[in-house]
PDB file of N, CA and C in Angstrom:
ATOM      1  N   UNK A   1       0.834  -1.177   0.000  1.00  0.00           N
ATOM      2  CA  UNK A   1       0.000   0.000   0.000  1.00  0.00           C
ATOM      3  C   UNK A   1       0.880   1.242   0.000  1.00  0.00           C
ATOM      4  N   UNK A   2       0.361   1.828  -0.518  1.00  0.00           N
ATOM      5  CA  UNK A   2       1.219   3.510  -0.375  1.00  0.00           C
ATOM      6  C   UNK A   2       0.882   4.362   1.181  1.00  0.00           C
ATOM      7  N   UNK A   3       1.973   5.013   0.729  1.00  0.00           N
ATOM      8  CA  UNK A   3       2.236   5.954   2.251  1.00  0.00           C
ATOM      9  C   UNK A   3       0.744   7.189   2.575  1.00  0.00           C
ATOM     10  N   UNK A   4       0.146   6.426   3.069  1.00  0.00           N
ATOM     11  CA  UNK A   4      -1.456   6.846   3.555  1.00  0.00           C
ATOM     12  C   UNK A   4      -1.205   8.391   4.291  1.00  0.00           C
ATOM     13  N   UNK A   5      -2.076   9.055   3.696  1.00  0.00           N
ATOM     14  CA  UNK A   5      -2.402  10.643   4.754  1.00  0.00           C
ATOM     15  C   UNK A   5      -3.315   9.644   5.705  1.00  0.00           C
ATOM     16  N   UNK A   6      -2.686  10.863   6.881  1.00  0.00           N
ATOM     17  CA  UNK A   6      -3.162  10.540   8.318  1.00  0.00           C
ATOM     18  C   UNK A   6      -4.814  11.107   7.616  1.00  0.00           C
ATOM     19  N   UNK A   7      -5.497  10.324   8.853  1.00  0.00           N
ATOM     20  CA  UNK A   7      -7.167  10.047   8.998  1.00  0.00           C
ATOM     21  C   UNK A   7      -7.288  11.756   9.046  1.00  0.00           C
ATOM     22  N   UNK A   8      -6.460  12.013  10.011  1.00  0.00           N
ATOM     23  CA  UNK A   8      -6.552  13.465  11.211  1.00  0.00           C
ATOM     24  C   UNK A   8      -6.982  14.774   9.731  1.00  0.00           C
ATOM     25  N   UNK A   9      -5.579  14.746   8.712  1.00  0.00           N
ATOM     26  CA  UNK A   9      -5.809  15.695   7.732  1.00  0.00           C
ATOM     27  C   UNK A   9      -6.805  15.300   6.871  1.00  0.00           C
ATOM     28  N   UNK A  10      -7.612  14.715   6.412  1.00  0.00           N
ATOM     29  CA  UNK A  10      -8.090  14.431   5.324  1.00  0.00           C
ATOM     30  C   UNK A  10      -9.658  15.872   5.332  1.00  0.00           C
ATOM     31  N   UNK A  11     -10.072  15.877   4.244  1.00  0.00           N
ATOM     32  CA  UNK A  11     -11.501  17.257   4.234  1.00  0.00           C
ATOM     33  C   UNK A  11     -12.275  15.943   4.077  1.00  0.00           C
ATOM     34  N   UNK A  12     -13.337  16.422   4.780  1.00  0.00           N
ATOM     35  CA  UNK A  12     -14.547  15.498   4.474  1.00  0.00           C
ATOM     36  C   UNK A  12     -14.758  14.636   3.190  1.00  0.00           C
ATOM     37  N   UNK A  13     -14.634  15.224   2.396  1.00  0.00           N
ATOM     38  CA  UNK A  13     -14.814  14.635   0.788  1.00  0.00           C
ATOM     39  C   UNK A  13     -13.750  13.652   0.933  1.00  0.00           C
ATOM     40  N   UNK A  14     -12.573  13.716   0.921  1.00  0.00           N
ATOM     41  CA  UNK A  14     -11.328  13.148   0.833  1.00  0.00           C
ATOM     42  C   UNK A  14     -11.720  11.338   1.577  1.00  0.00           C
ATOM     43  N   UNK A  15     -11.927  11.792   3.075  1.00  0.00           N
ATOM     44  CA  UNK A  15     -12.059  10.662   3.603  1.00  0.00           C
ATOM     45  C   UNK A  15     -13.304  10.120   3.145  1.00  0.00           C
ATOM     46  N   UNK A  16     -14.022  10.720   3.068  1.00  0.00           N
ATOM     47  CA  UNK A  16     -15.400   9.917   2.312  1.00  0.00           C
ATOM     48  C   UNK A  16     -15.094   9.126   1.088  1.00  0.00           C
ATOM     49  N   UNK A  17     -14.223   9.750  -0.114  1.00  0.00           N
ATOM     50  CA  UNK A  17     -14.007   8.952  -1.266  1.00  0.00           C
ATOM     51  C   UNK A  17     -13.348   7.640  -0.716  1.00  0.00           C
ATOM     52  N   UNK A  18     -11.754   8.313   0.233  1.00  0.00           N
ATOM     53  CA  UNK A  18     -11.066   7.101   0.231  1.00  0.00           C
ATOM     54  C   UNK A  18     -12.421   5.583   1.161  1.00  0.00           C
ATOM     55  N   UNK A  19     -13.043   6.265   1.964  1.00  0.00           N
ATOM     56  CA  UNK A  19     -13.675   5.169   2.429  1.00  0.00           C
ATOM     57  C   UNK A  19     -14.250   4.665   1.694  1.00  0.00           C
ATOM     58  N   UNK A  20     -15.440   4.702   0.300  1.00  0.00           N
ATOM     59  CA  UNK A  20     -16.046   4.276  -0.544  1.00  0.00           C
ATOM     60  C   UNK A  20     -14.528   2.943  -1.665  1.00  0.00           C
ATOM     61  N   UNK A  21     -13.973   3.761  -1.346  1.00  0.00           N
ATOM     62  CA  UNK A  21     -12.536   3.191  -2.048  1.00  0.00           C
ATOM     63  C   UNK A  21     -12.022   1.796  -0.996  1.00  0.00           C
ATOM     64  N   UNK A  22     -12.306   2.035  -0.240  1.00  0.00           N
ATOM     65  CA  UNK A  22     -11.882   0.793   0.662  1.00  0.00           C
ATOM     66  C   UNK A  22     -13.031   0.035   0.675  1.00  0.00           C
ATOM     67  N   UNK A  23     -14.499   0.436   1.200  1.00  0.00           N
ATOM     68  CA  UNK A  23     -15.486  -0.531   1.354  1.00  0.00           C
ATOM     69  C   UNK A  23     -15.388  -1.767   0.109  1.00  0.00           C
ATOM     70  N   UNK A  24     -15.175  -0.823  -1.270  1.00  0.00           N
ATOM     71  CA  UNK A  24     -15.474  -1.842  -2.816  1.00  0.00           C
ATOM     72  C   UNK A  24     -14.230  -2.696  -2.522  1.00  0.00           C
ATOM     73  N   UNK A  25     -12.681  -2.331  -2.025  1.00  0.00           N
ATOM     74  CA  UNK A  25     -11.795  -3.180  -2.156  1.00  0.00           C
ATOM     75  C   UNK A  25     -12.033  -4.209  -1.088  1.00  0.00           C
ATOM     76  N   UNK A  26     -12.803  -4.097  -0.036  1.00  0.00           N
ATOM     77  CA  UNK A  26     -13.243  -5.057   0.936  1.00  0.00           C
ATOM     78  C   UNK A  26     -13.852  -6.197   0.155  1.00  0.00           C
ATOM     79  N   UNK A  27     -15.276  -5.412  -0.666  1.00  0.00           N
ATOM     80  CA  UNK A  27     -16.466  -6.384  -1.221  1.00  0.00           C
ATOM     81  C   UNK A  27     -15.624  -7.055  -2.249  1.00  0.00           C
ATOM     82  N   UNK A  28     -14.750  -6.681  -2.869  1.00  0.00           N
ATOM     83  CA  UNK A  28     -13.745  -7.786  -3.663  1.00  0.00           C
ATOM     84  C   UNK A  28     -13.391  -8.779  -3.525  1.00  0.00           C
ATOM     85  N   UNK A  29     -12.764  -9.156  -1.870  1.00  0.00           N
ATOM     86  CA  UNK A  29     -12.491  -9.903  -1.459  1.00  0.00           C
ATOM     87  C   UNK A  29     -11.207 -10.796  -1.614  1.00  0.00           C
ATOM     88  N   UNK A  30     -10.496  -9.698  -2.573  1.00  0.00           N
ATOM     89  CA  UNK A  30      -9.044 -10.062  -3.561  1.00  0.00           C
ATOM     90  C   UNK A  30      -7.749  -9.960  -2.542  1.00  0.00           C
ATOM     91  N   UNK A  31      -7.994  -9.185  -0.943  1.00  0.00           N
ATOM     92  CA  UNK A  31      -6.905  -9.201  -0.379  1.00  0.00           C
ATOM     93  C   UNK A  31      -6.935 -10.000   0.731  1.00  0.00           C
ATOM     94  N   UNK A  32      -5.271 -10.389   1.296  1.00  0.00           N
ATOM     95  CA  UNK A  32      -5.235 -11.197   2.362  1.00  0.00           C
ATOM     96  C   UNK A  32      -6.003 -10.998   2.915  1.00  0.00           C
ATOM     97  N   UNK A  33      -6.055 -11.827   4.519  1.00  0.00           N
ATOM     98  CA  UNK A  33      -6.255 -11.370   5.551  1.00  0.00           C
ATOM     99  C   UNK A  33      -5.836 -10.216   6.509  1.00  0.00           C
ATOM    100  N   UNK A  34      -4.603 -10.454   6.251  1.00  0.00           N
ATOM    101  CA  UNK A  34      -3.594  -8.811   6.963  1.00  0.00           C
ATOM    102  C   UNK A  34      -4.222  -7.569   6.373  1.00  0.00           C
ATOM    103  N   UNK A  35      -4.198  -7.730   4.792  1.00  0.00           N
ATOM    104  CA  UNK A  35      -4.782  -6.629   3.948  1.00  0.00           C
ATOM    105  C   UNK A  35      -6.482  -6.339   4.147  1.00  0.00           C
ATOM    106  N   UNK A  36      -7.142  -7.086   4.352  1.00  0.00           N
ATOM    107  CA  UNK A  36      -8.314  -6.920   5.505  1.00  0.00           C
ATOM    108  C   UNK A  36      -8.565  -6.256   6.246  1.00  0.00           C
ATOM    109  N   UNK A  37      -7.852  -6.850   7.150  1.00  0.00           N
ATOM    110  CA  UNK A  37      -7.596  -6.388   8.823  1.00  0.00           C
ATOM    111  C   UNK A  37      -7.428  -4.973   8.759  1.00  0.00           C
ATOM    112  N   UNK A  38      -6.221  -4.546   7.940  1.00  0.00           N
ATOM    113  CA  UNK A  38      -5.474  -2.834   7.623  1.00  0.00           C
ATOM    114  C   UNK A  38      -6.517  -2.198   6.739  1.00  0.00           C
ATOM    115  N   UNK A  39      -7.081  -2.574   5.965  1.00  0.00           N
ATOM    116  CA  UNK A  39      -8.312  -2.029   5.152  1.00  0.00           C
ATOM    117  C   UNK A  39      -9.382  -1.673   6.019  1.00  0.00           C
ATOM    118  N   UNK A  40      -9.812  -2.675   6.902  1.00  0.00           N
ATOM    119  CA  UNK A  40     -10.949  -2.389   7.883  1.00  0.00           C
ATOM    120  C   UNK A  40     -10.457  -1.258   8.810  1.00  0.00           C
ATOM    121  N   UNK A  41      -9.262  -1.562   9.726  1.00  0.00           N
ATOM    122  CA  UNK A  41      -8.912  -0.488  10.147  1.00  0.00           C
ATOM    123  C   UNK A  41      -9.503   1.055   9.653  1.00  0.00           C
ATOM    124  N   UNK A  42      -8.718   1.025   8.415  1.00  0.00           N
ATOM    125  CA  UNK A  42      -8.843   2.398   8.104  1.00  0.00           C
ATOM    126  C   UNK A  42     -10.176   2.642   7.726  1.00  0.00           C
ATOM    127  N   UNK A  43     -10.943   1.837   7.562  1.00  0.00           N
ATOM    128  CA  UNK A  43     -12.677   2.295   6.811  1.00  0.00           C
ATOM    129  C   UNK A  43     -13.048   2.840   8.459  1.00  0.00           C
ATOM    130  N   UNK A  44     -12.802   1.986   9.511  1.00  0.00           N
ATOM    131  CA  UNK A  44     -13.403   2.768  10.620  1.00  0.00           C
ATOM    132  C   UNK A  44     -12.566   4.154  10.609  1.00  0.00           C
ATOM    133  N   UNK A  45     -11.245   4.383  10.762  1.00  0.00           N
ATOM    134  CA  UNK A  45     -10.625   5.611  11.230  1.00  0.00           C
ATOM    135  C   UNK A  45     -11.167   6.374  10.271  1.00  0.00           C
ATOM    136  N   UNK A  46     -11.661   6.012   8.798  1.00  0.00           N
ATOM    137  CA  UNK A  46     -12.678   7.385   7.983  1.00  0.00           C
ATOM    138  C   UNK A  46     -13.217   7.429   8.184  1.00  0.00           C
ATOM    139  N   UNK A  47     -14.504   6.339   8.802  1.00  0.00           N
ATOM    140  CA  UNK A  47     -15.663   6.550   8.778  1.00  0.00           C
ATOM    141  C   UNK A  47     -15.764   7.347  10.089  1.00  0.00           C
ATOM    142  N   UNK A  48     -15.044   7.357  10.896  1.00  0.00           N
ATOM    143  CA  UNK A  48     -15.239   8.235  12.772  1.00  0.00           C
ATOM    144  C   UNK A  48     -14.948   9.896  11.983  1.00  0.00           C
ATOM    145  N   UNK A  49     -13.588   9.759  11.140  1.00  0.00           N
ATOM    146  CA  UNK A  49     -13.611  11.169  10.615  1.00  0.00           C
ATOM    147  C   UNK A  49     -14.369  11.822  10.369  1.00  0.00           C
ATOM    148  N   UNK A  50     -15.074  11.078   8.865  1.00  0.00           N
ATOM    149  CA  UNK A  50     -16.502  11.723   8.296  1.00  0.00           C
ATOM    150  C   UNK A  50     -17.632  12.085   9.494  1.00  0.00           C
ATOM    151  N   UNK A  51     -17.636  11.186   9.745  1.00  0.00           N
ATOM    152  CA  UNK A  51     -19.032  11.812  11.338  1.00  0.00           C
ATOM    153  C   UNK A  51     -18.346  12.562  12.107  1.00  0.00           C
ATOM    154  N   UNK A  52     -16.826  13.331  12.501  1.00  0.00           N
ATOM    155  CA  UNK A  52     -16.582  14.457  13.343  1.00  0.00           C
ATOM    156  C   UNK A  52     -17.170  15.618  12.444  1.00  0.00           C
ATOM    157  N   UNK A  53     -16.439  15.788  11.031  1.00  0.00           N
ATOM    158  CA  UNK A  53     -16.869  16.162  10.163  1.00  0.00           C
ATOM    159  C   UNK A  53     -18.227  16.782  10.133  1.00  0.00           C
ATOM    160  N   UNK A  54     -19.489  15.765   9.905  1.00  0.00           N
ATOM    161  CA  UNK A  54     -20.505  15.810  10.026  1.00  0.00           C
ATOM    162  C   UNK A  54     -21.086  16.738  10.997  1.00  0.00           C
ATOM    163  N   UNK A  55     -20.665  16.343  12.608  1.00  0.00           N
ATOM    164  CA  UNK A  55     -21.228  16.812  13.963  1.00  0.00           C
ATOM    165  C   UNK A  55     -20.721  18.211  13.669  1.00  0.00           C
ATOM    166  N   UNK A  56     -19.229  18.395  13.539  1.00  0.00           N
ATOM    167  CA  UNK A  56     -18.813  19.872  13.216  1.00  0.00           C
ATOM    168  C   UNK A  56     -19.868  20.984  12.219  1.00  0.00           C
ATOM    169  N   UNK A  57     -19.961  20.169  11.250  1.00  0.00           N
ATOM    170  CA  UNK A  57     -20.810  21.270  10.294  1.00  0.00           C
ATOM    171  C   UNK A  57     -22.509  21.112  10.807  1.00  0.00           C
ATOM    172  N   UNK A  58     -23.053  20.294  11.829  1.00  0.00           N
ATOM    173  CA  UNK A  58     -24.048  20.509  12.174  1.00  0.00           C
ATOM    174  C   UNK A  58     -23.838  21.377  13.336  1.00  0.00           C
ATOM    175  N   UNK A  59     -22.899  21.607  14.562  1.00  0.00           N
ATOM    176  CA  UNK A  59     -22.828  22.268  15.234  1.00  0.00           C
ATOM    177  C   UNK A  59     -22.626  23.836  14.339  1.00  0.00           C
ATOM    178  N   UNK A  60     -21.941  23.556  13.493  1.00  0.00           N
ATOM    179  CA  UNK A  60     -21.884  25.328  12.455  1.00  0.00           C
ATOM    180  C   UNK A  60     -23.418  25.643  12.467  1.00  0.00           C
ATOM    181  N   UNK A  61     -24.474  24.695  11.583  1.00  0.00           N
ATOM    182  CA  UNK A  61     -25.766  25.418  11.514  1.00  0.00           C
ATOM    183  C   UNK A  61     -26.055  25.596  12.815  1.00  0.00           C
ATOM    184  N   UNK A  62     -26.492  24.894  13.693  1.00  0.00           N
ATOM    185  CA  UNK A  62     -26.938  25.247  14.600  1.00  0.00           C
ATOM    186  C   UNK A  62     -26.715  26.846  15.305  1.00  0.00           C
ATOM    187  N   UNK A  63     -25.921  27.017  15.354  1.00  0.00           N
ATOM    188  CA  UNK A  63     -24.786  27.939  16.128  1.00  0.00           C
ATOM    189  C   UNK A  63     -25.391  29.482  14.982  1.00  0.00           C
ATOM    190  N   UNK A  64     -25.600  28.738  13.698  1.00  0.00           N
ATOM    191  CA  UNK A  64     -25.841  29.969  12.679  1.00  0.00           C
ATOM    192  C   UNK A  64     -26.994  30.235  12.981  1.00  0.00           C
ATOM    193  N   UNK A  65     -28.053  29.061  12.916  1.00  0.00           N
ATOM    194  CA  UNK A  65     -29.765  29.173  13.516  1.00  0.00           C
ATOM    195  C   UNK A  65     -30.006  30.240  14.613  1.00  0.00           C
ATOM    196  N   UNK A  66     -29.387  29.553  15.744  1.00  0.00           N
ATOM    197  CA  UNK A  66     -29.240  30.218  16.646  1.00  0.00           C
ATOM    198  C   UNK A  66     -29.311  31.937  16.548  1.00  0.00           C
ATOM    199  N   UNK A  67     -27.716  32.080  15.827  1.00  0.00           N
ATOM    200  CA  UNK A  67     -27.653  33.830  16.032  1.00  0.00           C
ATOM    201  C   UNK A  67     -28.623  34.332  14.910  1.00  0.00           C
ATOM    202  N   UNK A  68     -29.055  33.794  14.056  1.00  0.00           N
ATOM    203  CA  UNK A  68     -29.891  34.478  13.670  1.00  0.00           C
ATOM    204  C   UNK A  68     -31.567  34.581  13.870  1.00  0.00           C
ATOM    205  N   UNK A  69     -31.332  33.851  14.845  1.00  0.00           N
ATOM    206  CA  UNK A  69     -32.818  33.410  15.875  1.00  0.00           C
ATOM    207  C   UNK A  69     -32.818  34.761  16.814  1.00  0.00           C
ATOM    208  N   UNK A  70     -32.067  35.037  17.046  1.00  0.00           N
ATOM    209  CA  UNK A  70     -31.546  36.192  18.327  1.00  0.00           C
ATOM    210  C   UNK A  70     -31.741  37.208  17.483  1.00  0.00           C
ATOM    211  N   UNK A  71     -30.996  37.381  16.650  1.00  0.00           N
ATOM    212  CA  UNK A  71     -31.183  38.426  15.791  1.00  0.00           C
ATOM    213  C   UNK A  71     -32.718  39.033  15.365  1.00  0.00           C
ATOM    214  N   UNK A  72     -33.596  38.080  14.801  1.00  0.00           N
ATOM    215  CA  UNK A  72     -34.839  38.200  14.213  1.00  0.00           C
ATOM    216  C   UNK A  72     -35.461  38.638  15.171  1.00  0.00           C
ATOM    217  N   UNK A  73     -36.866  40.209  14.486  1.00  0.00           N
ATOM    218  CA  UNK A  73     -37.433  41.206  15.529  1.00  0.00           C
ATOM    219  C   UNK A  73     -38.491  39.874  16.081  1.00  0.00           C
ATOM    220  N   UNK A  74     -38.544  39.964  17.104  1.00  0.00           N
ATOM    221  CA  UNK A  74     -39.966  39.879  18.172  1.00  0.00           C
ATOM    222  C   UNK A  74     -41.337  40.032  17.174  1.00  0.00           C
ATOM    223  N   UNK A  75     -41.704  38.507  16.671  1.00  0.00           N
ATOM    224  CA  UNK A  75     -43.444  39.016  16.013  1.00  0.00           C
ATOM    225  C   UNK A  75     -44.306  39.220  17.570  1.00  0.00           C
ATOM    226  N   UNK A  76     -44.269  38.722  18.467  1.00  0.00           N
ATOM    227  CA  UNK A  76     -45.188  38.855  19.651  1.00  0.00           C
ATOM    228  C   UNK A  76     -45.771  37.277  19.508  1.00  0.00           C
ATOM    229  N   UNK A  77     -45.470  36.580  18.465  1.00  0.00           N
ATOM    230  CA  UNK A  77     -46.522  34.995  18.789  1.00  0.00           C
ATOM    231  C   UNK A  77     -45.479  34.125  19.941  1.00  0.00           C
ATOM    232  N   UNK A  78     -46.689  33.701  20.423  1.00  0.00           N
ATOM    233  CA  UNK A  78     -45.771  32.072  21.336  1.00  0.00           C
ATOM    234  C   UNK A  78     -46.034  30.929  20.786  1.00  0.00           C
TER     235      UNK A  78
END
């Protein structure tokens, strides 16, 4: 295998492709066991990425909702 970027740097997209890229070389079924094992590895260490990823850009909207919840005048409804 080639000299892998860490999980840590990858942009969302990045680790998402490479994971789609590993799941198909899994469903192949063309590599050892070792090559398995190190394949699986890394589909989890992308797949935890992609969902920090994820939580991050949902904490962004939120956070955006928010101030512009604060922002918006008072209609008077409850």
């Amino acid at each position: 295998m080639a000299a892998e970027t860490p999980v840590a740097d990858l942009s969302y997209e990045q680790a998402r492709d490479e994971l789609v890229r590993v799941v198909t070389e899994l469903e192949q079924g063309a590599a050892t066991l070792e090559q398995s094992l190190a394949l699986w590895e890394r589909g989890e260490a992308l797949a935890r990425r992609c969902e920090e990823w994820l939580i991050g850009a949902k904490a962004r909207l939120d956070a955006a909702r928010a101030a512009a919840g604060d922002a918006a005048p008072a209609t008077g409804e409850s």
